[in-house]
Structure formats: structure tokens, C-alpha cells
C-alpha atoms as a PDB file:
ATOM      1  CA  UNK A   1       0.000   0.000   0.000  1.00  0.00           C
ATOM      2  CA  UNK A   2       1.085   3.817  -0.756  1.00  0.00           C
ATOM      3  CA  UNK A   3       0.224   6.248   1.061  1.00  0.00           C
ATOM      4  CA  UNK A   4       1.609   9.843  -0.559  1.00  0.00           C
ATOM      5  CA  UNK A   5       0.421  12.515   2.492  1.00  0.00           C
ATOM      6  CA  UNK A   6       0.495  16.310   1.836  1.00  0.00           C
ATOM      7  CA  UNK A   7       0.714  18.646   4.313  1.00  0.00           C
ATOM      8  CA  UNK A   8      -1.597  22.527   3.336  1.00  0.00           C
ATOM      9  CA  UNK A   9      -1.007  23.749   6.912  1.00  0.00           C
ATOM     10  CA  UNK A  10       0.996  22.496  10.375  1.00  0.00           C
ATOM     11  CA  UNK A  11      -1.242  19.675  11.805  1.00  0.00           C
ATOM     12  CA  UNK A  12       0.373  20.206  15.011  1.00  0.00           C
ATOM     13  CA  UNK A  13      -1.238  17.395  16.251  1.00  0.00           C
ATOM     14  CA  UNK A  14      -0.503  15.022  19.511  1.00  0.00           C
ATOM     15  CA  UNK A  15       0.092  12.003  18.006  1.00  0.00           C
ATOM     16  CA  UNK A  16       1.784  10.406  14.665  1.00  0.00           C
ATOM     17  CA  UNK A  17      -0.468  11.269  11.977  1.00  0.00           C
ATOM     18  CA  UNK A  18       1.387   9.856   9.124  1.00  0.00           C
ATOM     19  CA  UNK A  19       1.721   6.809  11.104  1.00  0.00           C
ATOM     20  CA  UNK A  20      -2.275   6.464  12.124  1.00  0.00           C
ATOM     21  CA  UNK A  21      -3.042   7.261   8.817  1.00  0.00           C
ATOM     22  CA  UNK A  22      -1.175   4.718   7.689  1.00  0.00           C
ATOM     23  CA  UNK A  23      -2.268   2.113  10.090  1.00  0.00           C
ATOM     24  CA  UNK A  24      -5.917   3.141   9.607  1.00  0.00           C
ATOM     25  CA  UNK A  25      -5.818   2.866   5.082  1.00  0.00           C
ATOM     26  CA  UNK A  26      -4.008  -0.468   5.583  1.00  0.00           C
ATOM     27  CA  UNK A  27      -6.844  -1.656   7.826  1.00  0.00           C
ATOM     28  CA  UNK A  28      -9.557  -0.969   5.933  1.00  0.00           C
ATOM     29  CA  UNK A  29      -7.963  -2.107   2.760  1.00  0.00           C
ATOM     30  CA  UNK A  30      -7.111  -5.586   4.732  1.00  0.00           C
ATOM     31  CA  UNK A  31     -10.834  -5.590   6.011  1.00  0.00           C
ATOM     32  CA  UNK A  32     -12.440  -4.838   3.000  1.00  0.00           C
ATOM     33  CA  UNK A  33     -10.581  -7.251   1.314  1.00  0.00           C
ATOM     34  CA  UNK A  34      -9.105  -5.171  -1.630  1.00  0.00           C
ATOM     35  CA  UNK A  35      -7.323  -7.809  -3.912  1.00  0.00           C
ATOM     36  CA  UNK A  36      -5.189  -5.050  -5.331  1.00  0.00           C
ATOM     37  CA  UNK A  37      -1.892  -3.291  -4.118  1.00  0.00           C
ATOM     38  CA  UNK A  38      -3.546   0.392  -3.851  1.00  0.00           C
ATOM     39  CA  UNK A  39      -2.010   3.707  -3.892  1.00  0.00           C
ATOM     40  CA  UNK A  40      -4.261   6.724  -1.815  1.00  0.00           C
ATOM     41  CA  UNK A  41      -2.918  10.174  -1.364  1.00  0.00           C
ATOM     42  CA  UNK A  42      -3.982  12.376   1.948  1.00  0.00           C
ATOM     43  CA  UNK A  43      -4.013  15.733   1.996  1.00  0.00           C
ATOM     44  CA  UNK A  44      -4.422  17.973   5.485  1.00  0.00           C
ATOM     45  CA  UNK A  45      -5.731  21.446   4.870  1.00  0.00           C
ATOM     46  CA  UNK A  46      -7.401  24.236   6.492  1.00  0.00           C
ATOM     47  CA  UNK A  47     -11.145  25.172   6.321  1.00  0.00           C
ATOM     48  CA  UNK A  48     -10.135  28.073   3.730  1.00  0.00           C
ATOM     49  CA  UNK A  49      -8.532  25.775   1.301  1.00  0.00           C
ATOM     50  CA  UNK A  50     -11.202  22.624   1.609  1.00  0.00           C
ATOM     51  CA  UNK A  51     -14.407  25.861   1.532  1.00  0.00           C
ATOM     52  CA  UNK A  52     -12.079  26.744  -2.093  1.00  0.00           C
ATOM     53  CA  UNK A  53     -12.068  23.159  -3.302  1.00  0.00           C
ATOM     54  CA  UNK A  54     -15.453  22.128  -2.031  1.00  0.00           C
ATOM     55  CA  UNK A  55     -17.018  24.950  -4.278  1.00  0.00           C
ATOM     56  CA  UNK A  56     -14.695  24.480  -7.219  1.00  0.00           C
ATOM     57  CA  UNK A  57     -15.471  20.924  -7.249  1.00  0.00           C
ATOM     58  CA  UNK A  58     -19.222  20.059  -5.971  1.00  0.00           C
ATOM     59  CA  UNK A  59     -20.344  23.312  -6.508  1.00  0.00           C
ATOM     60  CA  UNK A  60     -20.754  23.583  -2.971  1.00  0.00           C
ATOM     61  CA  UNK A  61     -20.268  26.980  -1.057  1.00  0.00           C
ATOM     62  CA  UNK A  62     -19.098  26.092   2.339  1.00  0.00           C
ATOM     63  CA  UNK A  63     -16.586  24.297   4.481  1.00  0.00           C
ATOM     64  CA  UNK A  64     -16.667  20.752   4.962  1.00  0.00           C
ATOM     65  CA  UNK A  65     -14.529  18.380   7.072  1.00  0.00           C
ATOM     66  CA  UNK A  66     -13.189  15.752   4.512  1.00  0.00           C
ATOM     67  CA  UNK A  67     -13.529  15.294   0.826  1.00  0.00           C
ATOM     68  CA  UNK A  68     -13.048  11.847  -1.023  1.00  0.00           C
ATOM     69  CA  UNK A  69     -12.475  11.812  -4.806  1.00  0.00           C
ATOM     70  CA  UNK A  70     -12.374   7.873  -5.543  1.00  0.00           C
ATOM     71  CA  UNK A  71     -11.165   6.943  -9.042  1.00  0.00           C
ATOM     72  CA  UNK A  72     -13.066   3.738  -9.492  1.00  0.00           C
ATOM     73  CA  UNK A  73     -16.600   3.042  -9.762  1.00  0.00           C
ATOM     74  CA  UNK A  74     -18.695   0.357  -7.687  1.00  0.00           C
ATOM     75  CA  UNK A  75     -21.731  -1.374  -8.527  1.00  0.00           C
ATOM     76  CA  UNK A  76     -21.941  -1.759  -4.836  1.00  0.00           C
ATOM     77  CA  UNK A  77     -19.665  -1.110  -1.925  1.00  0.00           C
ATOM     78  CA  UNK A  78     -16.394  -3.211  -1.777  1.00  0.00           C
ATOM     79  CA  UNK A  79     -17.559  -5.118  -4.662  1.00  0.00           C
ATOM     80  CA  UNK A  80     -14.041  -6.038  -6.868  1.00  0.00           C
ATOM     81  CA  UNK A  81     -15.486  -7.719  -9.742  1.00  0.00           C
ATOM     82  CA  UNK A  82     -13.958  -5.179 -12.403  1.00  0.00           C
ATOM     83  CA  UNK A  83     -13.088  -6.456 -15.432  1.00  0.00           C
ATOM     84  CA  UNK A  84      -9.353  -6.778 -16.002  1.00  0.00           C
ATOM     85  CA  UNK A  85      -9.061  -4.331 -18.462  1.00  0.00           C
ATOM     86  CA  UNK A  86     -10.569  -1.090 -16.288  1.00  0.00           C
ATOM     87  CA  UNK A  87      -8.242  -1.995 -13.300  1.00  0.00           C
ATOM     88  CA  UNK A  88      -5.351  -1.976 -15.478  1.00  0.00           C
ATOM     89  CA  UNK A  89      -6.601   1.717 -16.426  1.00  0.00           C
ATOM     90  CA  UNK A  90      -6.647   2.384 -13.123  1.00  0.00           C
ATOM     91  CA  UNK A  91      -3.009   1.045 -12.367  1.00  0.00           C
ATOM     92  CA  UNK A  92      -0.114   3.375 -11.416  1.00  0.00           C
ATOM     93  CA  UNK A  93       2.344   1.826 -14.468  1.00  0.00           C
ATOM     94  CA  UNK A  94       5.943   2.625 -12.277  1.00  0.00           C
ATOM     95  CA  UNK A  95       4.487   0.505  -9.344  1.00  0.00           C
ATOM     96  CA  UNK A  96       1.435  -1.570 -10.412  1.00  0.00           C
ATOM     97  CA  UNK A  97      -0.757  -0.330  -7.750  1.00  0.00           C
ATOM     98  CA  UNK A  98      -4.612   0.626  -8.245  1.00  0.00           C
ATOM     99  CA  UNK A  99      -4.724   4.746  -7.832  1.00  0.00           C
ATOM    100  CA  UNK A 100      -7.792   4.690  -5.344  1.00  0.00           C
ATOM    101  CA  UNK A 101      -8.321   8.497  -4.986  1.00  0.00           C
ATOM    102  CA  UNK A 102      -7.482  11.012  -3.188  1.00  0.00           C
ATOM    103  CA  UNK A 103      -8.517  11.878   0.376  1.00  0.00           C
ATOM    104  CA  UNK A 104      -9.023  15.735   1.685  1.00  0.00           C
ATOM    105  CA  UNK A 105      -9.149  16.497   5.676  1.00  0.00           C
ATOM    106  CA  UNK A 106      -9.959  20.361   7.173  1.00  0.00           C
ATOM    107  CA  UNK A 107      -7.819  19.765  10.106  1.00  0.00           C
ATOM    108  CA  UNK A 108      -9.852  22.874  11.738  1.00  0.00           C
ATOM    109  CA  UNK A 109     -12.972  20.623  11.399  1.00  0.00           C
ATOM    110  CA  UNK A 110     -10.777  17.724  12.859  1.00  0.00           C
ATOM    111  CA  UNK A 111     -10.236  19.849  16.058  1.00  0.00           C
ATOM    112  CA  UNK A 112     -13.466  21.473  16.075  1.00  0.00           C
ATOM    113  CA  UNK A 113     -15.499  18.039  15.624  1.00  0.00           C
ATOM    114  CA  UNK A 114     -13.231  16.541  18.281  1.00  0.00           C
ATOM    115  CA  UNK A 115     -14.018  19.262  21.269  1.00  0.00           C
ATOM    116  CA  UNK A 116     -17.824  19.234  20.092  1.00  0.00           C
ATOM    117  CA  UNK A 117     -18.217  15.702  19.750  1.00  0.00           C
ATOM    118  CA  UNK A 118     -16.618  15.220  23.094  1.00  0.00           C
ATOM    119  CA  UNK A 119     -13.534  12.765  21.785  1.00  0.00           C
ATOM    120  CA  UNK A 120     -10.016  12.938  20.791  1.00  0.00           C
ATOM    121  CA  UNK A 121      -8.471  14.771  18.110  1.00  0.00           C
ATOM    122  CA  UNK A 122      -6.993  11.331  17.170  1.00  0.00           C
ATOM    123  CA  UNK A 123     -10.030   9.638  17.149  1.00  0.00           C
ATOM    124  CA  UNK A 124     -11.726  12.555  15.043  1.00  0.00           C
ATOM    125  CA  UNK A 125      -8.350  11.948  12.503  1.00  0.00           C
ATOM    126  CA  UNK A 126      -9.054   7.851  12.032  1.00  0.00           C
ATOM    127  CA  UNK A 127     -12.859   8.612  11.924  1.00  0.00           C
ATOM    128  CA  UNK A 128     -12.666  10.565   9.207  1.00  0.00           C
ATOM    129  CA  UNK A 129      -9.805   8.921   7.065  1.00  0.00           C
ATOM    130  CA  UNK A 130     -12.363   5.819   7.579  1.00  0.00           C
ATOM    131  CA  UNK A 131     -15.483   7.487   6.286  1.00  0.00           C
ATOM    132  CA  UNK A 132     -13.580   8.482   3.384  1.00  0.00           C
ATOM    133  CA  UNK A 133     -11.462   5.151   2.975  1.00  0.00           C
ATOM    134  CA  UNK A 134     -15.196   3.553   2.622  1.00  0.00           C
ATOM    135  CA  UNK A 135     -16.054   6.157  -0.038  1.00  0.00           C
ATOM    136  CA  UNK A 136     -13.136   5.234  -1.981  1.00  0.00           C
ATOM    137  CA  UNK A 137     -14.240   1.547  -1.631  1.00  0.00           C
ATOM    138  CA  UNK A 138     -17.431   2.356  -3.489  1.00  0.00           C
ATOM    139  CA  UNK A 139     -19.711   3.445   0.129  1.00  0.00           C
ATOM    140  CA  UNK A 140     -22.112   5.986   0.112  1.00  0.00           C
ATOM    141  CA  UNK A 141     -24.401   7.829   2.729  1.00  0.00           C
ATOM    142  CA  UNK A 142     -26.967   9.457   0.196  1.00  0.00           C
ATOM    143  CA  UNK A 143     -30.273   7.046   0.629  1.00  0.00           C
ATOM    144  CA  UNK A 144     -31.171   5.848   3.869  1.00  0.00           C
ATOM    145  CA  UNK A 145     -30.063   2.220   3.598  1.00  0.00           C
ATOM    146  CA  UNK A 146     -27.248   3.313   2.336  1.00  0.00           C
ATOM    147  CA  UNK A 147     -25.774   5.534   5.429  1.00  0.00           C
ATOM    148  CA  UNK A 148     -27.156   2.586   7.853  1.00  0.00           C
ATOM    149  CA  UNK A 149     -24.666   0.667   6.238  1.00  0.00           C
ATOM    150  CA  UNK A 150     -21.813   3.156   5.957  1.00  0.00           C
ATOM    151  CA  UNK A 151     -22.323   3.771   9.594  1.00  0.00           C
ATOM    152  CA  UNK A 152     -22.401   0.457  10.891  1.00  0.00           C
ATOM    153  CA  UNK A 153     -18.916  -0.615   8.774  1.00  0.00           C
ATOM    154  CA  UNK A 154     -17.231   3.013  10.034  1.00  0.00           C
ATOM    155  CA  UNK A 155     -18.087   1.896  13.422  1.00  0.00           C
ATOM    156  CA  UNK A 156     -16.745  -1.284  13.214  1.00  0.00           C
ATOM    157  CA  UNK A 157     -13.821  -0.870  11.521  1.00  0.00           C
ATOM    158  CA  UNK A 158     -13.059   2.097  14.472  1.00  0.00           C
ATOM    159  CA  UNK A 159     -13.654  -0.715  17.198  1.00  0.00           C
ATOM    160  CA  UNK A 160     -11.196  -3.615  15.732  1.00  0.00           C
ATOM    161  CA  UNK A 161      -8.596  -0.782  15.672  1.00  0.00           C
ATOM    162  CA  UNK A 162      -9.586   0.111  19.405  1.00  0.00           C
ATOM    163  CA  UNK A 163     -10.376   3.544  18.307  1.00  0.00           C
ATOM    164  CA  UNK A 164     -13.187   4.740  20.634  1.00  0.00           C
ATOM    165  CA  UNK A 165     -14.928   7.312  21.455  1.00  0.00           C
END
């Protein structure tokens, strides 16, 4: 697994982000069962920048927390059955691995979401890099059954890493 992390602003968190990060994309990738060596790139902002790209890209005038811009496309969640040829498409040709998209975190939300959900900062981090690990994976929260399900895999992924609340 790659994991390329950029850096928009200091995190200046109090614990290893690259290092949970890293921990947390391998996890879900293991638990989701992704048959593929996969590439994902992270990158920490602040609200400014993420308000920017949320407009520029969804058309969407306002600050969000995280972002996920997955490169493949699902018939349902975690379902692999591609055909050959549209993973090869999809395959980084220096390394082989499947470009899975590209991950955006407000690290303003991550601290404000932290102190008004009453949890860590480090928990808010790994909850969010989950969410958007599981959008990348072909999840989605926009019909009803849909965010049941979401939820309930977020939350369980979380607790097999012992990341609680």
C-alpha cells in the first residue's frame, strides 16, 4: 500500500499522523478485502482551502470536514469484480498499484469536531480517514439504507482498531 500525504497547513497534532493514517488505510484495505496493491494520497488542509475546493469541485459553497475523490466506480460497496481491463486503467504503471483516490481532511474541522463531539483529536483523525477510505471503496451515505450501512462498517472498523470514542 502507498500512502503519498500532503501537508496545506501544520497539523500540530498530539500524536503520529502519518503513522495512524497509515495504520488506519491499511486496515480498511485488509478488512475490505481489496485484492489489489492500492495507492491513496492524503491531503491535510485548512477550512479556507477545503471551503475553495469544495465549491470548485461540488459546486458547494461552504466548508466541509473531509472530501473523497475515488477513481473507481462500484456497482456496490467493496464489490471487486472489475473487469481486467478497467483496473489496469486504473493502475499506477511505475508501481502496479490501483490509484484509489485522493482523500481531503480540514484539520480545523478535525479539532473542532473533536471538542464538540466530546472525543479525541486522534479519534476525530481515524474517523474521518475511515469514512472516506469507505467512499473510496465504493460506500455511500446518500439514501437511507445506504448511510445505515456506511455507519455500521465506520463503526466497526473504528472498534477492531480500538479507536473509541
Amino acid at each position: 500500500m502507498g500512502l503519498l500525504i500532503l501537508t496545506e497547513c501544520k497539523p500540530a497534532f498530539s500524536f503520529h499522523y502519518k503513522k495512524l493514517a497509515e495504520r488506519v488505510v491499511s486496515h480498511v484495505l485488509t478488512e475490505e478485502k481489496f485484492p489489489w496493491d492500492a495507492d491513496v494520497s492524503l491531503v491535510l488542509t485548512d477550512d479556507e482551502h477545503i471551503h475553495k475546493l469544495n465549491l470548485e469541485m461540488r459546486g458547494i459553497d461552504r466548508t466541509t470536514d473531509v472530501l473523497s475523490f475515488p477513481m473507481l466506480q462500484y456497482e456496490a460497496p467493496a464489490d471487486f469484480l472489475f473487469s481486467q481491463n478497467y483496473i489496469d486503467a486504473c493502475k499506477d504503471p511505475e508501481t502496479g498499484a490501483v490509484m484509489l483516490g485522493d482523500i481531503v481532511i480540514s484539520v480545523d474541522h478535525v479539532r473542532a469536531q473533536a471538542k464538540e463531539y466530546g472525543h479525541s483529536e486522534k479519534r476525530e483523525y481515524a474517523f474521518l480517514i475511515v469514512h472516506s477510505m469507505l467512499h473510496l471503496l465504493g460506500y455511500d451515505h446518500m439514501e437511507e439504507e445506504e448511510r445505515v450501512q456506511m455507519e455500521a462498517r465506520q463503526k466497526e472498523l473504528l472498534l477492531q482498531m480500538e479507536i473509541k470514542r
